[in-house]
N, C-alpha and C. Protein backbone atom coordinates (compact mmCIF):
# COMPACT_ATOMS: atom_id res chain seq x y z
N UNK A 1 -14.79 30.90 38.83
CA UNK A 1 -14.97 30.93 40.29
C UNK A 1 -16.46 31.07 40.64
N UNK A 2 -17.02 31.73 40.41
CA UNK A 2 -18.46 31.93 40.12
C UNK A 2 -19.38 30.55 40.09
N UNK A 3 -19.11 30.19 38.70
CA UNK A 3 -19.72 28.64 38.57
C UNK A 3 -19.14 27.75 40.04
N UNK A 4 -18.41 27.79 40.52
CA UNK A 4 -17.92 26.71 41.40
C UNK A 4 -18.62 27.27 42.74
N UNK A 5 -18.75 28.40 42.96
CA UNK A 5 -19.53 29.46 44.16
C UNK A 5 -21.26 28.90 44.31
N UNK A 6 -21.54 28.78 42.86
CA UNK A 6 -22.86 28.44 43.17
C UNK A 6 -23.55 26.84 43.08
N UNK A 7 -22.33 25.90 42.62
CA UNK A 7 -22.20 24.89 42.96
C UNK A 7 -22.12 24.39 44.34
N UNK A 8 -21.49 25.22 44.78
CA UNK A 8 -21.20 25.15 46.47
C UNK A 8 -22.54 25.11 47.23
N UNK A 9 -22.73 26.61 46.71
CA UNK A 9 -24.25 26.89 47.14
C UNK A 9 -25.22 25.39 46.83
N UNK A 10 -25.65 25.16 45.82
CA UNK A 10 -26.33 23.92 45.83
C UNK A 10 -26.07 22.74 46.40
N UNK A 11 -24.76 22.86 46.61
CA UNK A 11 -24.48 21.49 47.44
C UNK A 11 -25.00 21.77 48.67
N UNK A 12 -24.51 22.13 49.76
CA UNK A 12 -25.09 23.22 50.81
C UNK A 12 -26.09 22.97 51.09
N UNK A 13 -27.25 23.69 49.97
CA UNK A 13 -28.74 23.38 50.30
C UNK A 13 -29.36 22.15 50.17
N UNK A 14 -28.78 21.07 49.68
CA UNK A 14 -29.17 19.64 49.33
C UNK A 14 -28.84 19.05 50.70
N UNK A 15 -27.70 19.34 50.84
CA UNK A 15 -27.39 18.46 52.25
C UNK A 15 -28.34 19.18 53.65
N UNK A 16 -28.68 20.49 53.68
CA UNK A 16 -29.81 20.83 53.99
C UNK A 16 -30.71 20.01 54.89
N UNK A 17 -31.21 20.31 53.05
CA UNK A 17 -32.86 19.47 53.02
C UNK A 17 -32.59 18.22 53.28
N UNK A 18 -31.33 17.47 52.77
CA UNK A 18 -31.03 16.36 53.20
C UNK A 18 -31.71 15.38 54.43
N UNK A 19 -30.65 16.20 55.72
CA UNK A 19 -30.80 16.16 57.11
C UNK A 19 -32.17 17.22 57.48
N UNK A 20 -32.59 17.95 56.96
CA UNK A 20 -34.01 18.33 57.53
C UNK A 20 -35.12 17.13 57.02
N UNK A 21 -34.92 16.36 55.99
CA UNK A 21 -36.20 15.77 55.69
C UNK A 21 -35.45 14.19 56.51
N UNK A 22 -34.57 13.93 57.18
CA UNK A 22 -33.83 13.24 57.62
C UNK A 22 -34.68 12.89 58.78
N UNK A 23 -34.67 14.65 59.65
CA UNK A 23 -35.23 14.54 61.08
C UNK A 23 -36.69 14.72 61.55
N UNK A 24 -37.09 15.29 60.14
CA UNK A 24 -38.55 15.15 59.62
C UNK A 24 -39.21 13.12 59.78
N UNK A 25 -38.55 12.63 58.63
CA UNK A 25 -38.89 11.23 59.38
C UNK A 25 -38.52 10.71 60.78
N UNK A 26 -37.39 11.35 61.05
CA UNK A 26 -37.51 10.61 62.68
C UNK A 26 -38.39 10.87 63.82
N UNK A 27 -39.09 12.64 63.75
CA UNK A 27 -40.04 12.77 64.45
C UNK A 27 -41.47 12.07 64.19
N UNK A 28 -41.65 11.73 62.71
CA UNK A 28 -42.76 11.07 62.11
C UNK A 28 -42.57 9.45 62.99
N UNK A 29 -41.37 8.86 62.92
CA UNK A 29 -41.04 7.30 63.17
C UNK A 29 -41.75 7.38 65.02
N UNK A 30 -40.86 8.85 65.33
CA UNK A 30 -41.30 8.66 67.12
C UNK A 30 -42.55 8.65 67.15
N UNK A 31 -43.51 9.72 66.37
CA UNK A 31 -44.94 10.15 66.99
C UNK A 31 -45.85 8.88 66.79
N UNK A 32 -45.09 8.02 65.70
CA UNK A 32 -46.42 6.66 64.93
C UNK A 32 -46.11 5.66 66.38
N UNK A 33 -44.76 5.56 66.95
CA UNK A 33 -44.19 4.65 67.92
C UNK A 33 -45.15 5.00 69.04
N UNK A 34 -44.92 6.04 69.38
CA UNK A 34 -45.99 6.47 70.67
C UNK A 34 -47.42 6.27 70.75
């Protein structure tokens, strides 16, 4: 249970950073547009 707990956990933080480095380029895409 443990092993699968912190699997979780890593999944979690991937999808994260995922969507943070996601909305990271979209503010980059707006500011170059402007």
């Amino acid at each position: 249970a443990k092993v699968q707990k912190a699997e979780q956990d890593i999944l979690l933080k991937g999808i994260r950073l995922f969507f943070e480095g996601k909305l990271l380029i979209e503010q980059n895409r707006v500011r170059v547009l402007t």
